[in-house]
N, C-alpha and C. Protein backbone atom coordinates (compact mmCIF):
# COMPACT_ATOMS: atom_id res chain seq x y z
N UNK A 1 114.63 94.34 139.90
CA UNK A 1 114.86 95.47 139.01
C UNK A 1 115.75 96.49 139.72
N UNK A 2 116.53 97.30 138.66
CA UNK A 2 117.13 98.32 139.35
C UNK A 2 116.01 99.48 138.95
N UNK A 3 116.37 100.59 140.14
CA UNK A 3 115.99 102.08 140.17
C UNK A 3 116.73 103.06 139.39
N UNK A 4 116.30 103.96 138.73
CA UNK A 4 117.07 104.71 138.49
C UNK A 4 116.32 106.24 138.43
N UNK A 5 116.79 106.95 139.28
CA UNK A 5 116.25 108.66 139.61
C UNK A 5 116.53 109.99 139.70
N UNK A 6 116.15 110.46 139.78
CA UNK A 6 116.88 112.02 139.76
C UNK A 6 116.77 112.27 137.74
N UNK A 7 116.16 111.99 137.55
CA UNK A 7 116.04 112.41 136.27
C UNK A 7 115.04 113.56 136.16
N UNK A 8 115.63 114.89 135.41
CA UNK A 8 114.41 116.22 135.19
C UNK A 8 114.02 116.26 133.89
N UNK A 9 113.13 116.49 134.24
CA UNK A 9 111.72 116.35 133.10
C UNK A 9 111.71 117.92 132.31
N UNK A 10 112.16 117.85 130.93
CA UNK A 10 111.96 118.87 129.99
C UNK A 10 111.27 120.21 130.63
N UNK A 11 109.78 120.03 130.67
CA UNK A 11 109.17 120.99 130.63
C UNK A 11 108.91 121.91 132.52
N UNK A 12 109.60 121.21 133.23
CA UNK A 12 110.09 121.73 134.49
C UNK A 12 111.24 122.24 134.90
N UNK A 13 111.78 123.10 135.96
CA UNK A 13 113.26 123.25 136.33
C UNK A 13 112.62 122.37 137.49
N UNK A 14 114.03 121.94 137.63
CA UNK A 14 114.05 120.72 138.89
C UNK A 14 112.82 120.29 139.61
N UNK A 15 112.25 121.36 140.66
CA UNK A 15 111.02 120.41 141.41
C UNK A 15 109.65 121.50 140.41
N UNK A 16 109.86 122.82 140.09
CA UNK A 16 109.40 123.57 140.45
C UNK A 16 108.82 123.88 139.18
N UNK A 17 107.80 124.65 138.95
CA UNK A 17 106.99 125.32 137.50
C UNK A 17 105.67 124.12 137.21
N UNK A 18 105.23 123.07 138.49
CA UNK A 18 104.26 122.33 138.37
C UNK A 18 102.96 123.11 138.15
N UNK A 19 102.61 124.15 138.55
CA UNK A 19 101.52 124.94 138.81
C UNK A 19 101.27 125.86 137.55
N UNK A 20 102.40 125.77 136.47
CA UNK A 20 102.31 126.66 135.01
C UNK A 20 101.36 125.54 134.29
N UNK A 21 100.31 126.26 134.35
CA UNK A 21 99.41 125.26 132.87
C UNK A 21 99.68 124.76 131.85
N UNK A 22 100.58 125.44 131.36
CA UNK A 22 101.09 125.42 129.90
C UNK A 22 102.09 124.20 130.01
N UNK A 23 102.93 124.42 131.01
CA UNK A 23 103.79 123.19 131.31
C UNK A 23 103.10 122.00 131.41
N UNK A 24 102.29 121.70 132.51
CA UNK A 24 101.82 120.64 132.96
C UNK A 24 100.87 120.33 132.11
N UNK A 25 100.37 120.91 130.90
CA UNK A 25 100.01 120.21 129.59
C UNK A 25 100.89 118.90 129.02
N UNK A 26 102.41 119.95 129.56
CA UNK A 26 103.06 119.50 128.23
C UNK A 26 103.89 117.61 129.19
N UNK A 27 103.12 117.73 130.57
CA UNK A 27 103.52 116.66 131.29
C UNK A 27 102.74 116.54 132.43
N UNK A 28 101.72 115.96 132.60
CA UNK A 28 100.39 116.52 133.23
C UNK A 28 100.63 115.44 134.64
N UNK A 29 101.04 114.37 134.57
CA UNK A 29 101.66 113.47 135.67
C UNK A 29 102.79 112.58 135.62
N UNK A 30 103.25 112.59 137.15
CA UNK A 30 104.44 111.44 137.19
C UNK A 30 104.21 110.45 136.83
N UNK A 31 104.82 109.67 135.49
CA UNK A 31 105.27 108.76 135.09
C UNK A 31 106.47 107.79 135.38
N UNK A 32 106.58 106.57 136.05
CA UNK A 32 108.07 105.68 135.66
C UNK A 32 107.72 104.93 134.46
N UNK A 33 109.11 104.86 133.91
CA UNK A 33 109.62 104.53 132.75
C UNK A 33 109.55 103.03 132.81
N UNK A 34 109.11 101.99 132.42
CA UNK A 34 109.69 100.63 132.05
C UNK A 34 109.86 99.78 130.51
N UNK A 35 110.76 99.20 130.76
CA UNK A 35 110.64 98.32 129.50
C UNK A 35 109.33 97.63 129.01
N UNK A 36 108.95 97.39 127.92
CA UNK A 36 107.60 96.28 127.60
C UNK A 36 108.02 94.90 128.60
N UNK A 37 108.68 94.43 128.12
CA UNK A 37 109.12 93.26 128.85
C UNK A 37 109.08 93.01 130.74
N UNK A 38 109.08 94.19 130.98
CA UNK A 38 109.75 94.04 132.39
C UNK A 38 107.61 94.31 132.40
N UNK A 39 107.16 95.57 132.03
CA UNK A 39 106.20 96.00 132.60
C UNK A 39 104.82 94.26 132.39
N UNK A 40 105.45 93.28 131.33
CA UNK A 40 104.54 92.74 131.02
C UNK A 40 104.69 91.55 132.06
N UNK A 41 106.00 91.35 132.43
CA UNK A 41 106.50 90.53 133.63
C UNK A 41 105.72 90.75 135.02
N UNK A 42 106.02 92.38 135.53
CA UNK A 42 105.12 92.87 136.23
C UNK A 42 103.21 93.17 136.35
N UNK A 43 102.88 92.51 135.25
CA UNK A 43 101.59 92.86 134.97
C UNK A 43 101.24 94.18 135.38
N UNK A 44 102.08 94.68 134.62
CA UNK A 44 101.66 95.93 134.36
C UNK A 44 101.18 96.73 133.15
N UNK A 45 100.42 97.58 132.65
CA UNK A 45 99.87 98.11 131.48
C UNK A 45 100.36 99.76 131.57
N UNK A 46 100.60 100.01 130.18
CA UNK A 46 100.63 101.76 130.08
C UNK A 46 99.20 102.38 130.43
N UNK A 47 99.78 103.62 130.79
CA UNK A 47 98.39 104.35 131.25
C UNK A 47 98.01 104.34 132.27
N UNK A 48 98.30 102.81 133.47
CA UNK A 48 97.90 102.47 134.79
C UNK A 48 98.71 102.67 135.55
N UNK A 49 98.30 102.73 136.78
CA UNK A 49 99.08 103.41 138.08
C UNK A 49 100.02 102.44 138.69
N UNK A 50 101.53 102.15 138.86
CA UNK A 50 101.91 101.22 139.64
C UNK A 50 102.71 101.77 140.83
N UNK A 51 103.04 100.88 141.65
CA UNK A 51 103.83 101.11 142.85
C UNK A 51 105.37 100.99 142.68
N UNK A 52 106.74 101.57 143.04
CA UNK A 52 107.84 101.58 142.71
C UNK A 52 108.03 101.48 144.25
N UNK A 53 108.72 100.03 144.87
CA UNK A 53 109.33 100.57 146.38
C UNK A 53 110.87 99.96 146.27
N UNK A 54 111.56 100.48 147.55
CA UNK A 54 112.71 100.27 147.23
C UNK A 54 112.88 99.87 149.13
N UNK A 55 113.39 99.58 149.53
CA UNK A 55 113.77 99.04 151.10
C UNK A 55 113.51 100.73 152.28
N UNK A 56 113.36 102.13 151.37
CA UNK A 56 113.43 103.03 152.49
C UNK A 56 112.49 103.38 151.89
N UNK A 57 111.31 103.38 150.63
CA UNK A 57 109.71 103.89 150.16
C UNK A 57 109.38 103.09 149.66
N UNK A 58 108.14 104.02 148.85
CA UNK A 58 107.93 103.94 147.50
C UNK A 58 106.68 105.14 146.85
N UNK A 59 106.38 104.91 145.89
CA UNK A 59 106.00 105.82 145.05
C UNK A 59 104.55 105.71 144.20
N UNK A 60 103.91 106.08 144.07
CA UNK A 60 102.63 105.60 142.65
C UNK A 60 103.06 106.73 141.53
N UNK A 61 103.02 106.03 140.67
CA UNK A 61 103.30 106.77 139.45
C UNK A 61 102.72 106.08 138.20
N UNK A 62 102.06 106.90 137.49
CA UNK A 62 101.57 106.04 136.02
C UNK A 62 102.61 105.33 135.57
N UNK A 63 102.21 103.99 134.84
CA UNK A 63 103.45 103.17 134.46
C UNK A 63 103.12 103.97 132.49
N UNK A 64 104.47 104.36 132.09
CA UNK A 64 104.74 104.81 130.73
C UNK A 64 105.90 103.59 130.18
N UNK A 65 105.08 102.42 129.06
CA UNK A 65 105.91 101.53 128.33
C UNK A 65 106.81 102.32 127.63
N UNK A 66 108.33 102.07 126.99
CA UNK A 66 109.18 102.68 126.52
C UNK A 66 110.13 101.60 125.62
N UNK A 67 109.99 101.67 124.57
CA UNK A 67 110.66 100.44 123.85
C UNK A 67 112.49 100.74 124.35
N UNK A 68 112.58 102.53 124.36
CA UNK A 68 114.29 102.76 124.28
C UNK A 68 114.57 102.66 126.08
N UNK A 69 114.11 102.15 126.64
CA UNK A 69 114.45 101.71 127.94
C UNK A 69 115.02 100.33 128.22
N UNK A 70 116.32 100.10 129.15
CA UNK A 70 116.68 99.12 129.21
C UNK A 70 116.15 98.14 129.93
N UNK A 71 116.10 96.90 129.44
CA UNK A 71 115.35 95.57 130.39
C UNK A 71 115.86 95.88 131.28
N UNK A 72 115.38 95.47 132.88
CA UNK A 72 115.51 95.41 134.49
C UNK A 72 115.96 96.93 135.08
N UNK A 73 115.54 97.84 134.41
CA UNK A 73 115.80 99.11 134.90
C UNK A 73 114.38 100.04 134.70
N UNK A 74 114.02 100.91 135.88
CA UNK A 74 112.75 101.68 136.10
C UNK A 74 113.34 103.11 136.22
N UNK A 75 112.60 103.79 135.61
CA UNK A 75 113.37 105.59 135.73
C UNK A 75 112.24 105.76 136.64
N UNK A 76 112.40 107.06 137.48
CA UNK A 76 111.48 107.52 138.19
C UNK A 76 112.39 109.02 138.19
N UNK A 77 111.38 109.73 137.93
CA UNK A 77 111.66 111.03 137.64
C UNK A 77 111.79 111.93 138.74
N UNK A 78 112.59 113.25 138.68
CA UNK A 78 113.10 113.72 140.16
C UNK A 78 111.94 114.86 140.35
N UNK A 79 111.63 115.01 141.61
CA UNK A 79 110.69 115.77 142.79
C UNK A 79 109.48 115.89 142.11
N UNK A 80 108.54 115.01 142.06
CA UNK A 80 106.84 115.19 141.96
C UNK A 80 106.33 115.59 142.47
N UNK A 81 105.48 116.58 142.73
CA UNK A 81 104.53 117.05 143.53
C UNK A 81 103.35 117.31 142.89
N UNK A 82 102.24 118.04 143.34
CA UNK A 82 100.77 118.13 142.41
C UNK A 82 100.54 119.49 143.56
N UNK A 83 100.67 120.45 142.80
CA UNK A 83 99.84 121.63 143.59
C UNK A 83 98.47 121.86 144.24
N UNK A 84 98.02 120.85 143.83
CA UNK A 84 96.68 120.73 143.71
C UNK A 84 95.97 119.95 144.96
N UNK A 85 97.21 119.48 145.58
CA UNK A 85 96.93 118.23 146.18
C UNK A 85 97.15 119.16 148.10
N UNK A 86 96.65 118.69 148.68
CA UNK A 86 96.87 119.12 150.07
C UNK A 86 98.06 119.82 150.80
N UNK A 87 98.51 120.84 151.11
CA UNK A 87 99.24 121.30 151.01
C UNK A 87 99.81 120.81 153.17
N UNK A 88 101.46 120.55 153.45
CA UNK A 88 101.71 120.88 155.07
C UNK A 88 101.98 119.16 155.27
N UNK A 89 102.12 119.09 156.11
CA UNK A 89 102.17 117.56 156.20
C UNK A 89 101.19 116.71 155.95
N UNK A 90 100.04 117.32 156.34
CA UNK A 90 98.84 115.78 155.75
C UNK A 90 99.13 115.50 154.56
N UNK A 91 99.67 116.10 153.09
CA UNK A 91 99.58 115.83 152.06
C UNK A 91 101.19 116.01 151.35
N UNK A 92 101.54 117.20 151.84
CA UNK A 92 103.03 117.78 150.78
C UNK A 92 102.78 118.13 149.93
N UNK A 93 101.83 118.39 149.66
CA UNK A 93 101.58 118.43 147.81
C UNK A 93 101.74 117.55 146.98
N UNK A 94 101.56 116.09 147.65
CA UNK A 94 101.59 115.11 146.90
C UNK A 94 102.83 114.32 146.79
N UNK A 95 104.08 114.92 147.59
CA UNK A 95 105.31 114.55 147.53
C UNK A 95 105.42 113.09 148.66
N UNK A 96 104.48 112.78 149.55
CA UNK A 96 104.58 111.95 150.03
C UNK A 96 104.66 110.70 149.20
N UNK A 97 104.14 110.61 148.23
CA UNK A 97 103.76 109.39 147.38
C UNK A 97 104.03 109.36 145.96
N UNK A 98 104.97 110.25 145.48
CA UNK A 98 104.94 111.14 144.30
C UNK A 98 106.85 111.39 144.24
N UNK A 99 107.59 112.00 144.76
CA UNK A 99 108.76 112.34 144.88
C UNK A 99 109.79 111.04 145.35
N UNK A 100 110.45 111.44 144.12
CA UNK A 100 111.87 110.20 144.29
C UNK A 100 112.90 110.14 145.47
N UNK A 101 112.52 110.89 145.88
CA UNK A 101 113.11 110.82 147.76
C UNK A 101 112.90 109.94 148.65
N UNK A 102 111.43 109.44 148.26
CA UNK A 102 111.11 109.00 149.24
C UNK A 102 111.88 107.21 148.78
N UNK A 103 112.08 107.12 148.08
CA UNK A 103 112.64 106.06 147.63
C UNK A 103 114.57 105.85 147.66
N UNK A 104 114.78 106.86 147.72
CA UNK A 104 116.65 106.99 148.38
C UNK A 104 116.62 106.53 149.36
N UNK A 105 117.53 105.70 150.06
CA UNK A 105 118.06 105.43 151.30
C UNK A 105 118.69 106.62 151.71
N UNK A 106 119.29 107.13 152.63
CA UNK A 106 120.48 107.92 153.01
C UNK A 106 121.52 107.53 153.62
N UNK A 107 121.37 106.36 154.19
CA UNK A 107 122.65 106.08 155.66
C UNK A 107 123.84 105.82 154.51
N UNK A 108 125.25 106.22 155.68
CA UNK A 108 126.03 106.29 154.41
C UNK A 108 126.66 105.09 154.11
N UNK A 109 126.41 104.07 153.95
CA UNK A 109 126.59 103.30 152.62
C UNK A 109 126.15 103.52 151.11
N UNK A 110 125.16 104.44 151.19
CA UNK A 110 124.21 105.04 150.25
C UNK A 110 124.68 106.24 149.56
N UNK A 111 125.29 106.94 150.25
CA UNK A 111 125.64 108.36 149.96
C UNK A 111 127.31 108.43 149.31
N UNK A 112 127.16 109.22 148.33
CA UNK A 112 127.85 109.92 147.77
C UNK A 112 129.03 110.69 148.39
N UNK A 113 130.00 109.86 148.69
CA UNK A 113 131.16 110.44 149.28
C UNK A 113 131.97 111.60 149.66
N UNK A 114 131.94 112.31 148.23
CA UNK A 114 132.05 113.46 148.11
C UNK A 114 131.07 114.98 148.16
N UNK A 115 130.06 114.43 147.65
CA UNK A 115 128.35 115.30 147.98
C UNK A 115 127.89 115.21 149.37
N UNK A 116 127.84 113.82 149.61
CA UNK A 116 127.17 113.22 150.63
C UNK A 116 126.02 113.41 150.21
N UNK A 117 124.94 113.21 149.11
CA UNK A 117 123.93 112.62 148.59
C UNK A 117 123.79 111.42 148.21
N UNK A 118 122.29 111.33 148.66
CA UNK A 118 122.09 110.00 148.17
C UNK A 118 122.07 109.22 146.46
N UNK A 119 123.03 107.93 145.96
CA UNK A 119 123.19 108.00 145.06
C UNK A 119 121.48 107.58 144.15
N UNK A 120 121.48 107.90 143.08
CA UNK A 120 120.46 108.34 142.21
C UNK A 120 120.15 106.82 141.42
N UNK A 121 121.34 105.80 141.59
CA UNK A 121 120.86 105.19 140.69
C UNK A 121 121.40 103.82 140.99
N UNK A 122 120.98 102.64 140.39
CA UNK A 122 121.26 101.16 140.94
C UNK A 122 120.72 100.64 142.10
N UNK A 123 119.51 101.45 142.31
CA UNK A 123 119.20 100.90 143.47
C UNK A 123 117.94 99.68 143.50
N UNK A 124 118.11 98.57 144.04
CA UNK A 124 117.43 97.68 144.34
C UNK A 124 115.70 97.90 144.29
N UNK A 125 114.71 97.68 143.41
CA UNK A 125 113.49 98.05 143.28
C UNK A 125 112.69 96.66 143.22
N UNK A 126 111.54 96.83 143.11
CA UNK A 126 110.14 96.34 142.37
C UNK A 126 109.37 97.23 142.81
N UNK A 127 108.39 96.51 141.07
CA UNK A 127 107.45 97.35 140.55
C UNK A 127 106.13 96.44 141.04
N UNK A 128 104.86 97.12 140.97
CA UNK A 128 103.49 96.24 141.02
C UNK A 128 102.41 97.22 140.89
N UNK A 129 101.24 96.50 140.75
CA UNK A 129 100.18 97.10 140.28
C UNK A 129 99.91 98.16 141.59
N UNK A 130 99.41 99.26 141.11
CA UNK A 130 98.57 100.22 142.88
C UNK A 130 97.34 99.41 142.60
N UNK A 131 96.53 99.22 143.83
CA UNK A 131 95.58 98.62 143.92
C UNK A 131 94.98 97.41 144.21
């Protein structure tokens, strides 16, 4: 499968406004995106937690089925964190296991020529159950 990331989520600005109630109603956890097909390939189910790694992470994120998603492609949404969650390095706020960073490569074959960021998308994945 390919990766695809850096995508911001409606009811957030970029990493930040996780801790507004009202928001995190309106998107209460990180979700990746898959096709029916791909997620049923993966034995995977909506609602359940899967693993997204890529050769430099990976991630747990509820798996969300999506009919308008393309076969062999996974969205993973940009900077997750959980306020809630341990704050400093033991935890990050959840960004250890949660944030699409951790899934970018950087060395520059990876990076964005002109930015020098890491690129966001096509990158080499699988998916699997957490657990």
């Amino acid at each position: 499968m390919e990766l695809f990331t850096g995508v911001r989520e409606d009811p957030y600005f970029q990493t930040g406004h996780r801790f507004v109630s009202a928001l995190r109603a309106r998107a209460p956890e990180a979700q990746m995106f898959l096709h029916a097909d791909d997620a049923a390939a993966a034995g995977l189910r909506d609602g359940y937690p899967a693993i997204a790694e890529t050769a430099q992470g990976s991630v747990t994120m509820t798996v969300a089925v999506r009919g308008d998603m393309p076969r062999g492609l996974v969205r993973i949404p940009h900077g997750w964190w959980t306020p809630e969650a341990a704050e400093g390095d033991g935890g990050l706020s959840g960004a250890w296991t949660l944030a699409d960073a951790q899934l970018c490569r950087d060395d520059p074959d990876f990076l964005d020529a002109e930015q020098g960021i890491p690129h966001l998308k096509g990158i080499p994945c699988r998916v699997r159950a957490a657990g």
